[in-house]
N, C-alpha and C. Protein backbone atom coordinates (compact mmCIF):
# COMPACT_ATOMS: atom_id res chain seq x y z
N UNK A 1 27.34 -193.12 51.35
CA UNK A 1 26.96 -191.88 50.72
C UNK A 1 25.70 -191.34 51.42
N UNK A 2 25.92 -190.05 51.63
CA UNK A 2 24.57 -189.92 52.63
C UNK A 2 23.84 -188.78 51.56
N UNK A 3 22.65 -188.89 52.16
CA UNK A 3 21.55 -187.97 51.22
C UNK A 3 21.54 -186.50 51.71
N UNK A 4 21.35 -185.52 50.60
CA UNK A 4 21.33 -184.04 51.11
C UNK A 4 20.13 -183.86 52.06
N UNK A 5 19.91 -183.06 53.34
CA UNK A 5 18.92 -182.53 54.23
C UNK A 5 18.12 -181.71 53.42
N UNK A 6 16.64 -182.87 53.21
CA UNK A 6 15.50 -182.38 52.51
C UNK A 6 15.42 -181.10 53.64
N UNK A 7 14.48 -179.84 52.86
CA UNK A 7 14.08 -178.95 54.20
C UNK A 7 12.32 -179.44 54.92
N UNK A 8 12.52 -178.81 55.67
CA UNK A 8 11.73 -179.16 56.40
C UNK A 8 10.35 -178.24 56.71
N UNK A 9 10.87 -177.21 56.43
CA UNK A 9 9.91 -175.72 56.26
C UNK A 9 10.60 -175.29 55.03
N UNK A 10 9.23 -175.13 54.33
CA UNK A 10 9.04 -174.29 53.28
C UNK A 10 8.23 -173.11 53.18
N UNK A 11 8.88 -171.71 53.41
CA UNK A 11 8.34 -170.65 53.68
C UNK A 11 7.36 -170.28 52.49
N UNK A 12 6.29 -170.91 51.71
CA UNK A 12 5.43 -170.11 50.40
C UNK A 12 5.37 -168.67 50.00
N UNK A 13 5.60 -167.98 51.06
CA UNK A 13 5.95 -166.30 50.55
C UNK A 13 6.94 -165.88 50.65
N UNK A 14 7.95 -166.48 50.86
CA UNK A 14 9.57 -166.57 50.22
C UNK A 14 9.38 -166.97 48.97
N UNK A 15 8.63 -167.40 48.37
CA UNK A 15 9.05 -167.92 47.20
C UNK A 15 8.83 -166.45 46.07
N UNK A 16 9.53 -166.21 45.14
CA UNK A 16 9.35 -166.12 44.08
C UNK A 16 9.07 -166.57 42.73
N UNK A 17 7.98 -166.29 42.74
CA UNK A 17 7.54 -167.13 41.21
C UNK A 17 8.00 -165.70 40.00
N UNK A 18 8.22 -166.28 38.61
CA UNK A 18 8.24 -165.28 37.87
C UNK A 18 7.04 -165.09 37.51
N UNK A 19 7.18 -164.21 36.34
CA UNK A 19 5.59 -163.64 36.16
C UNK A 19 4.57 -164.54 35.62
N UNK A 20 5.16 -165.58 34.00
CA UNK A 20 4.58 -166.50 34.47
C UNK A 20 4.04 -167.84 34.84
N UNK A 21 4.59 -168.06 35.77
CA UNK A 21 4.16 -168.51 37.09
C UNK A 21 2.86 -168.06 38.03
N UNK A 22 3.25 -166.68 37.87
CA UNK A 22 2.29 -165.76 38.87
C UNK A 22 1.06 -166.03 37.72
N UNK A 23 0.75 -166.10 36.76
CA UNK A 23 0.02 -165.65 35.56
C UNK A 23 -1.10 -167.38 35.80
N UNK A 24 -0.61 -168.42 35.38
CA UNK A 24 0.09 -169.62 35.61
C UNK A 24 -1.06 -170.42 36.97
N UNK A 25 -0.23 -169.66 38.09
CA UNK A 25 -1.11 -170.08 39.54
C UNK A 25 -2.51 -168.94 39.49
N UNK A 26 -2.71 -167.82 39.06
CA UNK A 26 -3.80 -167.31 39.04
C UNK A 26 -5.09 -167.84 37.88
N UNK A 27 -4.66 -168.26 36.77
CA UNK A 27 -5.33 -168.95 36.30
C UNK A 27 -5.94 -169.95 36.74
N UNK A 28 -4.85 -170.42 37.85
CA UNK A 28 -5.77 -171.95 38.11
C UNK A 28 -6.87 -171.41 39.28
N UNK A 29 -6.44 -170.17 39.84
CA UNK A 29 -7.18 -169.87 40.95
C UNK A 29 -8.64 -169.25 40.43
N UNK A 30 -8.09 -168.65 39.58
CA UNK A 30 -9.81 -167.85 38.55
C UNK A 30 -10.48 -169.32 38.08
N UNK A 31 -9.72 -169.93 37.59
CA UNK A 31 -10.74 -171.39 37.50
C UNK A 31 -11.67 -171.92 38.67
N UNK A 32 -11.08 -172.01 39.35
CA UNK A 32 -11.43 -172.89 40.83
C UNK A 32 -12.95 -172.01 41.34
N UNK A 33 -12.47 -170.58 41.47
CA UNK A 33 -13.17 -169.48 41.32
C UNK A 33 -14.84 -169.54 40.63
N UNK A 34 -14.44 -169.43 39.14
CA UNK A 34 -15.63 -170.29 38.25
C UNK A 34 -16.53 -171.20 38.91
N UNK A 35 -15.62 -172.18 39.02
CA UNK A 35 -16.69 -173.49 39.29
C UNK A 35 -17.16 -173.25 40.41
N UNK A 36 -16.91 -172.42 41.38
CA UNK A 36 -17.52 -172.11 42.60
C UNK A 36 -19.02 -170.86 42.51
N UNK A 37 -18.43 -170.34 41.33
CA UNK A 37 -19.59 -169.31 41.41
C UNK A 37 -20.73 -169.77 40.37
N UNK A 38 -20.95 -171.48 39.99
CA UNK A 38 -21.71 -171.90 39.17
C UNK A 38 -23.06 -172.00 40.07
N UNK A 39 -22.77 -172.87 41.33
CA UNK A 39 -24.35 -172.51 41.93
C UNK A 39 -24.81 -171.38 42.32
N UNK A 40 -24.06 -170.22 42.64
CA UNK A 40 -24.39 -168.74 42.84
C UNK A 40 -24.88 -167.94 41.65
N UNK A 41 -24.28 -168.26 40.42
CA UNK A 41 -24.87 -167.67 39.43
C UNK A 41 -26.63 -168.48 38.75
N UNK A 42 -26.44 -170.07 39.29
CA UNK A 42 -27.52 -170.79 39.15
C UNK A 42 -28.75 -170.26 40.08
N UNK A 43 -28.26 -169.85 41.04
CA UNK A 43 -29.07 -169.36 42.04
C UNK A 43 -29.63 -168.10 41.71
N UNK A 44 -28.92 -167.41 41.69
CA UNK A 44 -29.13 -165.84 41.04
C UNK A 44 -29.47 -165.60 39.62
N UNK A 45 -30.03 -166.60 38.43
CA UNK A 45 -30.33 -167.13 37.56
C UNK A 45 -32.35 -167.35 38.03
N UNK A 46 -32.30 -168.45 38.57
CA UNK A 46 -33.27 -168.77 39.28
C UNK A 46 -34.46 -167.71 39.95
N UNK A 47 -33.88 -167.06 40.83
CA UNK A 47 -34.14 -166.18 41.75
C UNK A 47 -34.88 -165.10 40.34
N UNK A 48 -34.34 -164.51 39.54
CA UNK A 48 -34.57 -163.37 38.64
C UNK A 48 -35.66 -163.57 38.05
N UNK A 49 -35.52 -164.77 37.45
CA UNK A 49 -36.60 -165.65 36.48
C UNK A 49 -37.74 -166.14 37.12
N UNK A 50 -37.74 -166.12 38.80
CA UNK A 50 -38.71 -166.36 38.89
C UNK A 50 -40.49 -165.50 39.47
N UNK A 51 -40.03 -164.15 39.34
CA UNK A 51 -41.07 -162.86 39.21
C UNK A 51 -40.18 -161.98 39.60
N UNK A 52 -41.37 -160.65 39.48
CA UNK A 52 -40.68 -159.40 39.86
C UNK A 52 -40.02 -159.81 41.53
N UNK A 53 -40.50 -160.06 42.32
CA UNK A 53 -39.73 -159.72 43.48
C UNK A 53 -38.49 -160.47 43.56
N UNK A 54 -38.44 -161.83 42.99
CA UNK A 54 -37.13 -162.74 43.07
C UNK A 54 -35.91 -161.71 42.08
N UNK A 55 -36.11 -160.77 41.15
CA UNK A 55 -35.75 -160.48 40.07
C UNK A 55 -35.62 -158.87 41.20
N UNK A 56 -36.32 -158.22 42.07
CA UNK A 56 -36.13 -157.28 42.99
C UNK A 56 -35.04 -158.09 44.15
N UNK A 57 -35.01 -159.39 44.54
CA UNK A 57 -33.88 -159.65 45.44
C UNK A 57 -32.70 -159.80 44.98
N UNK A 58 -32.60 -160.28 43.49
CA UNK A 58 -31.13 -160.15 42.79
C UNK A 58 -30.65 -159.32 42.88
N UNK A 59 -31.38 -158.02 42.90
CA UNK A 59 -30.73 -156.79 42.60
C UNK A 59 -30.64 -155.84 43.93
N UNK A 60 -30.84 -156.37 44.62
CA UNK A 60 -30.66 -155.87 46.24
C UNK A 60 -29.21 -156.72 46.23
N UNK A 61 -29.56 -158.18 46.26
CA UNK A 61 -28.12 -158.96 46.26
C UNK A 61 -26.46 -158.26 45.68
N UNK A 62 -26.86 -157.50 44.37
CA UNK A 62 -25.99 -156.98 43.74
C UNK A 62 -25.64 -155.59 44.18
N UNK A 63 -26.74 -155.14 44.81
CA UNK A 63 -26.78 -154.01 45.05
C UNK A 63 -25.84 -153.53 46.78
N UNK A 64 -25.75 -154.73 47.25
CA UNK A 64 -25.12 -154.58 48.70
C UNK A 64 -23.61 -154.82 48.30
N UNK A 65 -22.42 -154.50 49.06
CA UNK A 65 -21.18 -154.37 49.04
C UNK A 65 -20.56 -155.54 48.77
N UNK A 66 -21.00 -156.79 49.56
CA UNK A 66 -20.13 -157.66 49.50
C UNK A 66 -20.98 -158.32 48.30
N UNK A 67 -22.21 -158.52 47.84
CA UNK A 67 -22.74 -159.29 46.31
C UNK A 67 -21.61 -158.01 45.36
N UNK A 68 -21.73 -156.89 45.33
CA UNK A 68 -21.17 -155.89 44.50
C UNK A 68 -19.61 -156.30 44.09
N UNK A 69 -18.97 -156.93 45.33
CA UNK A 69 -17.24 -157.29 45.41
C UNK A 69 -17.43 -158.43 44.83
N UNK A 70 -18.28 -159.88 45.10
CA UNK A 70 -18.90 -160.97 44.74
C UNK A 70 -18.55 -160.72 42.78
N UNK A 71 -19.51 -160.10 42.63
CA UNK A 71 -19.96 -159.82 41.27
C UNK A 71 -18.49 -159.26 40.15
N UNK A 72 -17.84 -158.42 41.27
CA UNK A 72 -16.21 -158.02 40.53
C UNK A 72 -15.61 -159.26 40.29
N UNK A 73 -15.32 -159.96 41.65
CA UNK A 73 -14.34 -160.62 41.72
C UNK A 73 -14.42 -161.92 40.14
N UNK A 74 -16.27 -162.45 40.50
CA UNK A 74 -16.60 -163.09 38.94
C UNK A 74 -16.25 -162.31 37.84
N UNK A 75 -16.07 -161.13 37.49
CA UNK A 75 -15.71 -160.43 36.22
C UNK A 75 -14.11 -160.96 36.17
N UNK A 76 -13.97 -160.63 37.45
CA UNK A 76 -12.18 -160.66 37.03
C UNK A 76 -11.82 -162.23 36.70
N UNK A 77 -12.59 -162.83 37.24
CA UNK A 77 -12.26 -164.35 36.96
C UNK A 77 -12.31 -165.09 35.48
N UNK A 78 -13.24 -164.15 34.97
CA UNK A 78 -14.12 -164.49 33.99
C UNK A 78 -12.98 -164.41 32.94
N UNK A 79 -12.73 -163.00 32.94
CA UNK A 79 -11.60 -162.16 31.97
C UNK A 79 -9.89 -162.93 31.80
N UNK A 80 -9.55 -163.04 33.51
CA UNK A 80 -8.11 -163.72 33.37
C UNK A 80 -8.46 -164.74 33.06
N UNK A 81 -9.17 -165.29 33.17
CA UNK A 81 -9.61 -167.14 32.95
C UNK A 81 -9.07 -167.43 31.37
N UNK A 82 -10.39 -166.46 30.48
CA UNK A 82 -10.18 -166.53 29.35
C UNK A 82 -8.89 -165.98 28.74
N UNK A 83 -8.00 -164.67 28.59
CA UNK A 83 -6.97 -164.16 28.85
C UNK A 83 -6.35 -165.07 28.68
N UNK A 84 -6.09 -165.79 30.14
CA UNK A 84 -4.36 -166.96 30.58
C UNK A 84 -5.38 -168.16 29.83
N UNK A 85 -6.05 -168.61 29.67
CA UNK A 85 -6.33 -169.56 28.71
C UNK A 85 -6.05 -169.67 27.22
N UNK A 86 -5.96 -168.09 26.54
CA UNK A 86 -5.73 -167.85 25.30
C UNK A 86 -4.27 -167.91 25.03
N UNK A 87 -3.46 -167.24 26.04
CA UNK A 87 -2.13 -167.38 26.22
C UNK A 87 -1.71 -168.71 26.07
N UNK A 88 -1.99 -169.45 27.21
CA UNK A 88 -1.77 -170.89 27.04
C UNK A 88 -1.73 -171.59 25.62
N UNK A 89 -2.76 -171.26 25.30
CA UNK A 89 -3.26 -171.87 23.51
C UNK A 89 -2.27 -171.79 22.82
N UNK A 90 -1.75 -170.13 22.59
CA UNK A 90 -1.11 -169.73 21.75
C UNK A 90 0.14 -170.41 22.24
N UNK A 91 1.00 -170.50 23.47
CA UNK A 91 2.16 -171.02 24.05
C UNK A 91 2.38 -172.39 23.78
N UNK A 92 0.91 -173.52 23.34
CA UNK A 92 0.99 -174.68 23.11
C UNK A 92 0.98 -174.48 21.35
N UNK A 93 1.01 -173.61 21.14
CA UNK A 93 1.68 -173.28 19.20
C UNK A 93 2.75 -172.92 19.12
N UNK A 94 3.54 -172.92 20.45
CA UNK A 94 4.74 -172.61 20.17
C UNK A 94 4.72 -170.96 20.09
N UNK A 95 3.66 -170.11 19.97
CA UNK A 95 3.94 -168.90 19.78
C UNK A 95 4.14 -167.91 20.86
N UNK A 96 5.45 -166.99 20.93
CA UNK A 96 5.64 -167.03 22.29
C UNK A 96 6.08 -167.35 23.36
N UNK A 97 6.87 -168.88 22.71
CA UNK A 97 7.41 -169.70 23.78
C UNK A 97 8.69 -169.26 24.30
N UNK A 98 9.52 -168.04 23.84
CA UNK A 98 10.92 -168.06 24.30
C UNK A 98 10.37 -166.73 25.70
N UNK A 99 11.49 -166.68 26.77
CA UNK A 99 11.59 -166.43 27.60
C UNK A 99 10.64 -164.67 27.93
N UNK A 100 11.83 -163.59 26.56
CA UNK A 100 11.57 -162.59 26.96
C UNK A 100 9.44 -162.17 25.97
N UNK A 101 9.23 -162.94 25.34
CA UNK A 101 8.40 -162.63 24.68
C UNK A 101 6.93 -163.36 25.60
N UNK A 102 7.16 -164.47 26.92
CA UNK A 102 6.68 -165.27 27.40
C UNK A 102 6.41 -164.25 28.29
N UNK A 103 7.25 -163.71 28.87
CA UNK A 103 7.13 -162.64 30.17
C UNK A 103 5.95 -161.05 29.88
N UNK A 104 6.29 -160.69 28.23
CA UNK A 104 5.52 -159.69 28.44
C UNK A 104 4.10 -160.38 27.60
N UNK A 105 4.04 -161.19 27.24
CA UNK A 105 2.64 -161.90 27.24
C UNK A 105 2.11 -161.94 28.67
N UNK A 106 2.42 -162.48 29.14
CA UNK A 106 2.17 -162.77 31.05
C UNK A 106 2.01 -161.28 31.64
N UNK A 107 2.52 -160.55 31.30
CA UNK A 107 1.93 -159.49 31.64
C UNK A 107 0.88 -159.18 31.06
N UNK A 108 0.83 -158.49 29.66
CA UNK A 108 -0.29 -158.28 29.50
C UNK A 108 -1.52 -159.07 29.73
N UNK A 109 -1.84 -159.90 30.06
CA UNK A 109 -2.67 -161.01 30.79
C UNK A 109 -2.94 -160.31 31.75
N UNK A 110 -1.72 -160.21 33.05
CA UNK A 110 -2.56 -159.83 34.43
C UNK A 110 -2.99 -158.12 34.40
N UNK A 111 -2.29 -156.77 32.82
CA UNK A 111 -2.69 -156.07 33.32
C UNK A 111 -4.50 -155.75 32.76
N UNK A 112 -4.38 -156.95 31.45
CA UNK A 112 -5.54 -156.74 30.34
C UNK A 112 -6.56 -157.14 31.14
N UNK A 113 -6.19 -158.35 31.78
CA UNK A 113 -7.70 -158.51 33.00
C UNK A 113 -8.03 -157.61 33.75
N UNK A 114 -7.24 -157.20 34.50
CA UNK A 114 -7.62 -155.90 35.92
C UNK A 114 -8.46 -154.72 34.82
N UNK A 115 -7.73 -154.23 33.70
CA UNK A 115 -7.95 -153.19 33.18
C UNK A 115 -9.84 -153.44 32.81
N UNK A 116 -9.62 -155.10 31.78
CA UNK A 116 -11.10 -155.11 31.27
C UNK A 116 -12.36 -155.88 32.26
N UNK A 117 -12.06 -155.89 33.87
CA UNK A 117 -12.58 -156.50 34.19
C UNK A 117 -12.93 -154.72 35.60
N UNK A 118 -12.16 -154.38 34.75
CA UNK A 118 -13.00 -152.80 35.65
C UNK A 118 -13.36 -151.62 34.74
N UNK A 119 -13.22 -151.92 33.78
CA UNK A 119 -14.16 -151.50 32.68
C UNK A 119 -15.47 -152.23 32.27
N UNK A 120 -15.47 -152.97 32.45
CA UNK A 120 -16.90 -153.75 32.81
C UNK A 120 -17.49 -153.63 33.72
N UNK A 121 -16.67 -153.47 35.25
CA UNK A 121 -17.25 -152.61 36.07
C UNK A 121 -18.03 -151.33 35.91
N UNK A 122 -17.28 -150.64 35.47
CA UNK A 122 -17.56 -148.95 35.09
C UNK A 122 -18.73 -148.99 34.60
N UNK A 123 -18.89 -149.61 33.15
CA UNK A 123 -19.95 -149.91 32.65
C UNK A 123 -21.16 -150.15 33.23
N UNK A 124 -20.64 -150.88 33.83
CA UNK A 124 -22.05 -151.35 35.16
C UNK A 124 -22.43 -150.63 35.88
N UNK A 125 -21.84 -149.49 36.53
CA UNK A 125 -22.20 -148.94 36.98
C UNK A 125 -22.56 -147.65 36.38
N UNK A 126 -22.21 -147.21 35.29
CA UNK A 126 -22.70 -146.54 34.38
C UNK A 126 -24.24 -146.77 33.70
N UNK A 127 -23.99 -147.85 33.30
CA UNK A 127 -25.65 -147.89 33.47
C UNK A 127 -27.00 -148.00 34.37
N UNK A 128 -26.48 -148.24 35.64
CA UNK A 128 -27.20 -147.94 36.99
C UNK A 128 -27.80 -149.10 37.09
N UNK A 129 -26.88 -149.58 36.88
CA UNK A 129 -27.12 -151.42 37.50
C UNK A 129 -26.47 -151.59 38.77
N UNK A 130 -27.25 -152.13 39.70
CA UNK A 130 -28.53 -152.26 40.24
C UNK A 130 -29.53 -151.49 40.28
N UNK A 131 -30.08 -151.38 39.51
CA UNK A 131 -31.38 -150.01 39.61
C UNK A 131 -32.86 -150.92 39.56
């Protein structure tokens, strides 16, 4: 009896994941995310607290393009994190668990993050932060 030909290449953007899945692997990625931006926020914590000028370089930091994208990307992490974490909760109550009610949970997840994690943007920049 011979064994089926494992493959050998696995194309990862061939794949289709459903939504979630997609919901699912971004969670774990907004996590990973988190724990990465703990010494940056420790740092930038630090820096603020420690006089006016450290508390004037934060805000230069925030104030340049890539701290500014930096600073989104933590919102958005922040938001789906909690979001696909709440989902999860509720999915380990069983609530939610069948297919078509699983899918538009999973959505609203990836669109409730984008939406409240650039409305927090707005905000921010509405109040003229970095100023």
């Amino acid at each position: 009896m011979s064994r089926p030909a494992r493959p050998v290449y696995l194309n990862l953007f061939k794949l289709r994941l459903p939504i979630p899945g997609v919901v699912s692997f971004l969670h774990r990625v907004s996590g990973v995310l988190l724990v990465l931006f703990i010494p940056v926020s420790i740092l930038a914590l630090e820096r603020s607290l420690s006089g006016p000028s450290g508390y004037a370089q934060v805000q230069d930091w925030l104030g340049h393009p890539l701290g500014a994208l930096l600073a989104l990307l933590f919102l958005w992490s922040l938001v789906h994190h909690l979001l696909a974490g709440i989902r999860f909760l509720l999915l380990d109550l069983d609530v939610a668990i069948e297919a078509r009610p699983a899918r538009m949970t999973a959505w609203v997840v990836l669109v409730a993050a984008i939406l409240l994690a650039a409305a927090l943007a707005l905000n921010w920049l509405a109040a003229g932060w970095p100023a």
